[in-house]
Protein backbone atom coordinates (compact mmCIF):
# COMPACT_ATOMS: atom_id res chain seq x y z
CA UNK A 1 92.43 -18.53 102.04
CA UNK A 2 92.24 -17.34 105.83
CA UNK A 3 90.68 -14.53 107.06
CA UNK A 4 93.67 -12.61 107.21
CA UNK A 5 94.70 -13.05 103.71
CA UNK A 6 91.59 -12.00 102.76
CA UNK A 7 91.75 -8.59 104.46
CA UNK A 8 95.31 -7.96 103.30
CA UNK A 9 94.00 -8.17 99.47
CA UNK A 10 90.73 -6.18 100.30
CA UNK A 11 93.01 -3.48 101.51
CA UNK A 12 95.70 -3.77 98.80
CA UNK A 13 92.85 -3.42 96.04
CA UNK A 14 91.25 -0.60 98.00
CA UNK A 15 94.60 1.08 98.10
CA UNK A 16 94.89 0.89 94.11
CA UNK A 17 91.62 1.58 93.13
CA UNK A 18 92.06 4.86 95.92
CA UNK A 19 95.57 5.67 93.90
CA UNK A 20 94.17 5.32 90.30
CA UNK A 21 91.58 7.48 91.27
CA UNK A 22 93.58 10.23 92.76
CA UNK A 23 96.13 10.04 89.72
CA UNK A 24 92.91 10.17 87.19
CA UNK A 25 91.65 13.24 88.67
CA UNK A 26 95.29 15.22 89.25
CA UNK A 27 95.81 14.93 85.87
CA UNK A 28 95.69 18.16 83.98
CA UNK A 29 95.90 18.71 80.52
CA UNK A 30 98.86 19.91 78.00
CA UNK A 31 98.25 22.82 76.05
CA UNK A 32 100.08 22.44 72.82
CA UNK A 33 101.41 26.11 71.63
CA UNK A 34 101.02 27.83 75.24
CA UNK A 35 104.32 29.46 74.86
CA UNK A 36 104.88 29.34 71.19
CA UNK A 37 106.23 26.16 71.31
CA UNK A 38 104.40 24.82 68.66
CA UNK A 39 104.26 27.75 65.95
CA UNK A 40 107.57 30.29 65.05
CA UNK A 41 106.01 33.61 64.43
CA UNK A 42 108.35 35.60 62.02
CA UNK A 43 109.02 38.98 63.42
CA UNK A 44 111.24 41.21 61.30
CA UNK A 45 111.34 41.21 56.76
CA UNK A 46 108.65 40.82 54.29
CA UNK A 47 106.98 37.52 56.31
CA UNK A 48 106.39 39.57 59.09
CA UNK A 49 103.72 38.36 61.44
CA UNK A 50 103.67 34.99 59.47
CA UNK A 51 104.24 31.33 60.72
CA UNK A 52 107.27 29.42 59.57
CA UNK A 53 106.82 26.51 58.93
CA UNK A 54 109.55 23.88 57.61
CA UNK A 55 108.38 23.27 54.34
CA UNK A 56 110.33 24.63 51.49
């Protein structure tokens, strides 16, 4: 392996570890049931106020 090689894969693998870096810390977390998603709040009859759920 020449010289030049050998800079062209110490630059490739700086690159990556740079870009899984980056991507690890621009992540941002989901949160499940931010816009009621998740849960159906009932809104109107005698379950008023109550979560449906789809057991029966």
């Amino acid at each position: 392996m020449n010289t030049f090689e050998f800079k062209n894969l110490v630059k490739n693998l700086k690159n990556s570890l740079k870009q899984r870096t980056f991507f690890k810390t621009l992540r941002k977390e989901v949160e499940t049931g931010a816009n009621g998603t998740q849960d159906y709040v009932v809104k109107k009859g005698i379950n008023k106020d109550t979560i449906a759920t789809t057991k029966q």
